[in-house]
N, C-alpha and C. Protein backbone atom coordinates (compact mmCIF):
# COMPACT_ATOMS: atom_id res chain seq x y z
N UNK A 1 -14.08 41.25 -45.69
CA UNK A 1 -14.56 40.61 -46.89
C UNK A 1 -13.78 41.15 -48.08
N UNK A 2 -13.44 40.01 -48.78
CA UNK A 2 -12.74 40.66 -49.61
C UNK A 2 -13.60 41.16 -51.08
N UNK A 3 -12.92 42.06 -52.19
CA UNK A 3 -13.75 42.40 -53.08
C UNK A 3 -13.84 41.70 -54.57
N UNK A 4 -14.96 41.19 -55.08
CA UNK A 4 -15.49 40.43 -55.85
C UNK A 4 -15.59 41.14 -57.50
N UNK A 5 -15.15 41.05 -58.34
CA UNK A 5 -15.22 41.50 -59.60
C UNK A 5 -15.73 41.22 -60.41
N UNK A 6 -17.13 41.06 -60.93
CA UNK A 6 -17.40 40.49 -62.52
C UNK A 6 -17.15 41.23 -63.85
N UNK A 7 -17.30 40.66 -64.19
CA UNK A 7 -17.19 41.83 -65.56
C UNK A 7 -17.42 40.98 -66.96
N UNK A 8 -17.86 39.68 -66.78
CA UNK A 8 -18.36 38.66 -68.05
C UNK A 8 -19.43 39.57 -69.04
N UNK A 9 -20.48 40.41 -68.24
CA UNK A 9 -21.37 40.85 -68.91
C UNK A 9 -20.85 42.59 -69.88
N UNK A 10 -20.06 42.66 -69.60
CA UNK A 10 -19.73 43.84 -70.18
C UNK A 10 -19.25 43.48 -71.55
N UNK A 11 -19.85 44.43 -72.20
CA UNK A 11 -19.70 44.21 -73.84
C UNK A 11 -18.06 43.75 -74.43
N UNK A 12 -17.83 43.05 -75.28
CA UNK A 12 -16.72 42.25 -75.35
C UNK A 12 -15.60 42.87 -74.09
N UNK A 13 -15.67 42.10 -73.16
CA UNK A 13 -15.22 42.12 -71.80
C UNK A 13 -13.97 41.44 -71.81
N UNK A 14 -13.47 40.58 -72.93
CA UNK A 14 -12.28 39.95 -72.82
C UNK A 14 -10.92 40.58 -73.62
N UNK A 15 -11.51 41.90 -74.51
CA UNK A 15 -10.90 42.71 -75.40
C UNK A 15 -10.81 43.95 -74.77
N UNK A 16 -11.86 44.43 -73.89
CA UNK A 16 -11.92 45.80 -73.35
C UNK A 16 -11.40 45.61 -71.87
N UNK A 17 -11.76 44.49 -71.24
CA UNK A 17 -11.81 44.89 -69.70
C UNK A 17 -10.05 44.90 -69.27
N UNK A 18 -9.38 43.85 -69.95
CA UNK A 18 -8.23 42.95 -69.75
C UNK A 18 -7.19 43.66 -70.49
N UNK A 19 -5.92 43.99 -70.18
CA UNK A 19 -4.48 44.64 -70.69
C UNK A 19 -3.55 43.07 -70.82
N UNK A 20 -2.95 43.37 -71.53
CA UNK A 20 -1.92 42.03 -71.49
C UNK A 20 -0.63 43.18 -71.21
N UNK A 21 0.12 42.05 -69.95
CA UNK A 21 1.96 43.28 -69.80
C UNK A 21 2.34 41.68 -69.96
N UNK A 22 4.05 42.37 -69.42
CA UNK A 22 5.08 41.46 -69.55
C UNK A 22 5.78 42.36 -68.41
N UNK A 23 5.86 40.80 -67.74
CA UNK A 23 7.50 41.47 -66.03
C UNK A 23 8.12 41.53 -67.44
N UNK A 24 8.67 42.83 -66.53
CA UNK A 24 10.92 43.15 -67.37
C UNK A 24 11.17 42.03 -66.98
N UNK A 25 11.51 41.78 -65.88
CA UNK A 25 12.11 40.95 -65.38
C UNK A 25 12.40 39.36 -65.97
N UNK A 26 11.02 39.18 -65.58
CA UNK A 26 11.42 37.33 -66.05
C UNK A 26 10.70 37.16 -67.63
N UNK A 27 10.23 38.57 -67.95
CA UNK A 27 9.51 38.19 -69.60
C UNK A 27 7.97 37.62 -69.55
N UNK A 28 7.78 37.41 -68.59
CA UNK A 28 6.64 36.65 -68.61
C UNK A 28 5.10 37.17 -68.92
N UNK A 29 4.35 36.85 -70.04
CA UNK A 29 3.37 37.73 -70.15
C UNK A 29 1.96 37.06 -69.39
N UNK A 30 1.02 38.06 -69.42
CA UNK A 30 0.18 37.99 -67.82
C UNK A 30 -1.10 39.19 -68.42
N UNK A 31 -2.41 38.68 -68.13
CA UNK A 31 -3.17 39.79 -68.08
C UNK A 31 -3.84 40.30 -66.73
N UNK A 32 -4.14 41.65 -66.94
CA UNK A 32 -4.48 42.37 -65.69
C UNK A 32 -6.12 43.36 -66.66
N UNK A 33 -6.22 43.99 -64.89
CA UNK A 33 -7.43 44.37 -65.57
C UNK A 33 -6.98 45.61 -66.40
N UNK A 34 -7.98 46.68 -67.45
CA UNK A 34 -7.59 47.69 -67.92
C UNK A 34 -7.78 48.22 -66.85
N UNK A 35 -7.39 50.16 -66.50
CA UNK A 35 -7.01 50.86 -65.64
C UNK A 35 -8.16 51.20 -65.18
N UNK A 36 -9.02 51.54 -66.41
CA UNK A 36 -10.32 52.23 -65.97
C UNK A 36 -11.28 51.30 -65.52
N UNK A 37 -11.10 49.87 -65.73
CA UNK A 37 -12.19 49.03 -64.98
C UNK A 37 -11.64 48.40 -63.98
N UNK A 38 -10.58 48.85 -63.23
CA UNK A 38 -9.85 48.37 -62.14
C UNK A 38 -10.23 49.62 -61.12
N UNK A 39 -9.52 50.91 -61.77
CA UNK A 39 -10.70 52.12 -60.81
C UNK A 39 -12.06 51.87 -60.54
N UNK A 40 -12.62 51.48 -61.59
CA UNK A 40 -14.60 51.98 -61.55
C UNK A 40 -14.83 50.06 -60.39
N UNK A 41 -13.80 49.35 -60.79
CA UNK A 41 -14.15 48.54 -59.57
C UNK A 41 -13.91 48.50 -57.97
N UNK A 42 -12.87 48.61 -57.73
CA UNK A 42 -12.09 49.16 -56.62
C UNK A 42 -13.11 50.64 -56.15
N UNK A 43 -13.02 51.44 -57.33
CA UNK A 43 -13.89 53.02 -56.83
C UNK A 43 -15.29 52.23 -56.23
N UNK A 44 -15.71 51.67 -56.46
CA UNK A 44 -17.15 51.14 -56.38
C UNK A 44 -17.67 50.96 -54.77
N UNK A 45 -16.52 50.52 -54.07
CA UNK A 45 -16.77 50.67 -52.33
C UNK A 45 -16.65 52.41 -52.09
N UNK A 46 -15.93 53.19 -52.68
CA UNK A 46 -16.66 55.00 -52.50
C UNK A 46 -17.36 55.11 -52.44
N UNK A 47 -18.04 55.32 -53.67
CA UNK A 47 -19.22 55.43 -54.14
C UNK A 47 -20.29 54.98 -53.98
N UNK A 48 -20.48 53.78 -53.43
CA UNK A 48 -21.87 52.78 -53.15
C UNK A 48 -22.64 52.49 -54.27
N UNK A 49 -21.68 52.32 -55.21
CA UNK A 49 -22.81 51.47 -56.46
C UNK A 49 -21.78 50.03 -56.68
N UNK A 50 -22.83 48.98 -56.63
CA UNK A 50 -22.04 48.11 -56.94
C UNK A 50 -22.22 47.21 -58.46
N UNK A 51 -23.23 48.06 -58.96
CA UNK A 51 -23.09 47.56 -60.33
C UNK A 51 -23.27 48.55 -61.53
N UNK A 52 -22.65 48.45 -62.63
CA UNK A 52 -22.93 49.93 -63.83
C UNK A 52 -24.02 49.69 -64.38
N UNK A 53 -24.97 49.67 -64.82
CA UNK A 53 -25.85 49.75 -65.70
C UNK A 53 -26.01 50.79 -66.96
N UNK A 54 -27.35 50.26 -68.03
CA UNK A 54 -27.29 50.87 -68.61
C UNK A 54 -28.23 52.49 -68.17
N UNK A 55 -28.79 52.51 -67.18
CA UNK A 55 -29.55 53.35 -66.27
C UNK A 55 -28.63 53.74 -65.30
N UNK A 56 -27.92 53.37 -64.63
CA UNK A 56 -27.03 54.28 -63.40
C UNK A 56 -26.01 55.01 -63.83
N UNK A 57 -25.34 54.32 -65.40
CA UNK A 57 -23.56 54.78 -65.62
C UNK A 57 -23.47 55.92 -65.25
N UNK A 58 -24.35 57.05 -65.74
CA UNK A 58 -23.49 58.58 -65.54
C UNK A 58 -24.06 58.99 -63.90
N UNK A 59 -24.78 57.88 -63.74
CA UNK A 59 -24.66 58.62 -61.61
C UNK A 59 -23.93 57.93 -61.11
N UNK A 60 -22.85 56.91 -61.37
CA UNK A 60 -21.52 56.37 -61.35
C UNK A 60 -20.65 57.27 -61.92
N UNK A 61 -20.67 57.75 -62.61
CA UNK A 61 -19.24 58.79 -63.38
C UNK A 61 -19.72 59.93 -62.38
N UNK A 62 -20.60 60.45 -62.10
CA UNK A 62 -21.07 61.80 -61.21
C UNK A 62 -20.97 61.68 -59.23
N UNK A 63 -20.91 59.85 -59.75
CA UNK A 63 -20.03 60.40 -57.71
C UNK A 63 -19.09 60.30 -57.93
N UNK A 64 -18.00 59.54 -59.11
CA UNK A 64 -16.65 59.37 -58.77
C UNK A 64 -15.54 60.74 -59.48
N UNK A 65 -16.74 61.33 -60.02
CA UNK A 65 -16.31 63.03 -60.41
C UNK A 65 -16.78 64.03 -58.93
N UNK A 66 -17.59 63.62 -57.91
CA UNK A 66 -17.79 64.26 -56.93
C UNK A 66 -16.50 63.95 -55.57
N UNK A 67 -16.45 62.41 -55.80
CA UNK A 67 -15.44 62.13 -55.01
C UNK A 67 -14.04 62.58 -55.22
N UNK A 68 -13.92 62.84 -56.76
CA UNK A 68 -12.35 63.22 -56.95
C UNK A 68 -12.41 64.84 -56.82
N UNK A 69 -13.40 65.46 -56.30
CA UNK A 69 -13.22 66.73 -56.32
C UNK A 69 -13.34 67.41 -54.87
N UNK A 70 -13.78 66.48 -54.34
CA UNK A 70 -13.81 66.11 -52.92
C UNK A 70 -12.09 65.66 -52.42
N UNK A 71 -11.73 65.27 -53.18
CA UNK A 71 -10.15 64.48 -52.55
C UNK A 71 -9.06 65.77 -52.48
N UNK A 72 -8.37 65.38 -51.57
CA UNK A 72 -7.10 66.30 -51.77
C UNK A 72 -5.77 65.67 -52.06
N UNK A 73 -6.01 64.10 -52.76
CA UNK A 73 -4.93 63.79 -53.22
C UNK A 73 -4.60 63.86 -54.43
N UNK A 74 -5.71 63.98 -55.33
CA UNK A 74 -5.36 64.01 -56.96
C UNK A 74 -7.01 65.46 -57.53
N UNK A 75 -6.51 65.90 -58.62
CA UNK A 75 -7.99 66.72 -59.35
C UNK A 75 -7.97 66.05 -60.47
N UNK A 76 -7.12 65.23 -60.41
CA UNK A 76 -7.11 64.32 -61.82
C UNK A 76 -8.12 63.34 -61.78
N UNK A 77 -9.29 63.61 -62.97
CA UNK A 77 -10.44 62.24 -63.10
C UNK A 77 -10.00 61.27 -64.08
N UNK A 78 -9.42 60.27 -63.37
CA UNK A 78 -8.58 58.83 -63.73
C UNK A 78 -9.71 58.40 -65.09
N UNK A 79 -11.27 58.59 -64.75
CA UNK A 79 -11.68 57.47 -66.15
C UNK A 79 -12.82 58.96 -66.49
N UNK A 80 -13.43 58.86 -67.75
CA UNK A 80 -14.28 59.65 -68.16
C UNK A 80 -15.68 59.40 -68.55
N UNK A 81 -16.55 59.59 -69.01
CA UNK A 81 -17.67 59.09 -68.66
C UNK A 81 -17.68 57.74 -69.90
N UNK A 82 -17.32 58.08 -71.22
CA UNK A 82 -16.87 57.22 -72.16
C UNK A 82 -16.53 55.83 -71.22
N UNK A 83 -15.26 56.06 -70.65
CA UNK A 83 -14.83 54.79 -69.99
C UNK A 83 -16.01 53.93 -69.11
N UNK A 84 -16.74 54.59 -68.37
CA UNK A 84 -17.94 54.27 -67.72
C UNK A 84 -18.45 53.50 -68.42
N UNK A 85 -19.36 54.11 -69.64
CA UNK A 85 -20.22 53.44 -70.61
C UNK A 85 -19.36 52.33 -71.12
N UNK A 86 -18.68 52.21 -71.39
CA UNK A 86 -18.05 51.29 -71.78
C UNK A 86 -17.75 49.68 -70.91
N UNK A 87 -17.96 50.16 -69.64
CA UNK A 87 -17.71 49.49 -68.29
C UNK A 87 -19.10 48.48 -67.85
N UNK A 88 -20.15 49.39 -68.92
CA UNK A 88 -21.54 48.62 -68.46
C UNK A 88 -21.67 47.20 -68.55
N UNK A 89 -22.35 46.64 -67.26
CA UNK A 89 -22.44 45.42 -66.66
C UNK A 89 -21.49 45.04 -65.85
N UNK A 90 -20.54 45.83 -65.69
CA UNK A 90 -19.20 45.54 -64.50
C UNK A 90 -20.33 45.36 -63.18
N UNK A 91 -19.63 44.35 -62.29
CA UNK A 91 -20.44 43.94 -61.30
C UNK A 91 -19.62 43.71 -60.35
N UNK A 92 -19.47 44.30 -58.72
CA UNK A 92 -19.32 44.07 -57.38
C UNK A 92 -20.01 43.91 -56.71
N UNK A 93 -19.33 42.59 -54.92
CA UNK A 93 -20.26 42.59 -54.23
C UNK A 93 -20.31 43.82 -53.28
N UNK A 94 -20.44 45.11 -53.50
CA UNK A 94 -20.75 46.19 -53.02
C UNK A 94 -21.83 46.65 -52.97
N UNK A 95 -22.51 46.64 -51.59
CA UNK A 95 -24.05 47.19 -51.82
C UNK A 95 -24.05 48.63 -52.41
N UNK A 96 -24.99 48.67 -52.74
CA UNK A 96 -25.40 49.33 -53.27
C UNK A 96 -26.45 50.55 -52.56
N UNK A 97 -26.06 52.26 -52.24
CA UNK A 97 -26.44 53.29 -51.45
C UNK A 97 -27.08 53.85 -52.31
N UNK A 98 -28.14 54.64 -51.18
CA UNK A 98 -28.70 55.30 -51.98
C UNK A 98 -28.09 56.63 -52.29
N UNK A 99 -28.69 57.90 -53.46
CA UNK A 99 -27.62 58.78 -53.88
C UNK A 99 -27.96 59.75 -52.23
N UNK A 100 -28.83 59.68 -51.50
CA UNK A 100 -28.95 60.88 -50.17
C UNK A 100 -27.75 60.19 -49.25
N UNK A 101 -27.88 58.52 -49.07
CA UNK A 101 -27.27 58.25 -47.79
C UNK A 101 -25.73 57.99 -48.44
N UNK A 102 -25.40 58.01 -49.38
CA UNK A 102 -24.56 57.83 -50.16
C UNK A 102 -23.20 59.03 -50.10
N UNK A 103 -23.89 60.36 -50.40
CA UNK A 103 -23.43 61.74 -50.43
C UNK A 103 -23.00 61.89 -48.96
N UNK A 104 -23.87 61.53 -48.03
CA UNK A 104 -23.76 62.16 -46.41
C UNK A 104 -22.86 61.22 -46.13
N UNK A 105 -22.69 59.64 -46.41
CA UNK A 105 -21.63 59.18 -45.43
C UNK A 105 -20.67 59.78 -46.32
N UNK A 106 -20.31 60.08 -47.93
CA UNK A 106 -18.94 60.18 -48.15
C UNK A 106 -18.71 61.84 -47.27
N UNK A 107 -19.40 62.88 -47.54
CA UNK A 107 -19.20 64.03 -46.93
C UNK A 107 -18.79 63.74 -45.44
N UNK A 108 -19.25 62.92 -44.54
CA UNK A 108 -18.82 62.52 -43.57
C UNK A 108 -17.55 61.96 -43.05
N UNK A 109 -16.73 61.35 -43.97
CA UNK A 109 -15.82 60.45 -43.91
C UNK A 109 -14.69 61.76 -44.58
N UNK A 110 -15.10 62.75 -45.57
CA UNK A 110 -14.01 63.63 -45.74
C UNK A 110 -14.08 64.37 -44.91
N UNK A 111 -14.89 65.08 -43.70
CA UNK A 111 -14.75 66.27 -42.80
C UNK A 111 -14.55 65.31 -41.26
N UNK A 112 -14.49 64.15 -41.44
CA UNK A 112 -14.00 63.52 -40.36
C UNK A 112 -14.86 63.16 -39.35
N UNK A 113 -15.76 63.01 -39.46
CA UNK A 113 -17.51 62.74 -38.71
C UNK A 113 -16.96 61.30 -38.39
């Protein structure tokens, strides 16, 4: 299944969510998502939240600060909690875990269970 993105409801969502580039190449300009709501979406199958709220954001910033400290590919935390809040109403079709069964499968999946 592939992964589903909303992000209409997030506070001016067409100014914050969205980067405008340009290929070198052919010049052509194009928008993409910003960095930090392309992580906190994509991050969102980690973590098992599939939507930000104004009630979950910082237990969204607190697994994906658990998960990056957990990783051994980066200690670098890509978005900050600011970026989070800012992210509220971002929406995937990612169910949504609870924070017990949530913690144990990711602990599971890093020690190789």
């Amino acid at each position: 299944m592939s992964l589903s993105v909303d992000v209409k409801k997030v506070y001016d969502w067409e100014n914050y969510c969205y980067v405008n580039v340009k290929n070198i190449s052919t010049g052509e300009q194009y928008s993409e998502y910003n960095p930090a709501t392309k992580y906190l979406a994509w991050g969102s199958m980690a973590i098992g939240i599939g939507e930000i709220t104004q009630i979950n954001y910082k237990d969204v910033y607190l697994r994906h600060l658990f998960m990056n400290k957990l990783s051994t590919i980066s200690n670098v935390m890509p978005v900050t909690l600011d970026d989070v809040r800012k992210n509220i109403g971002l929406k995937t079709n990612v169910a949504s875990e609870t924070k017990v069964n949530g913690s144990i499968e990711y602990l599971n999946l890093c020690i190789g269970n």
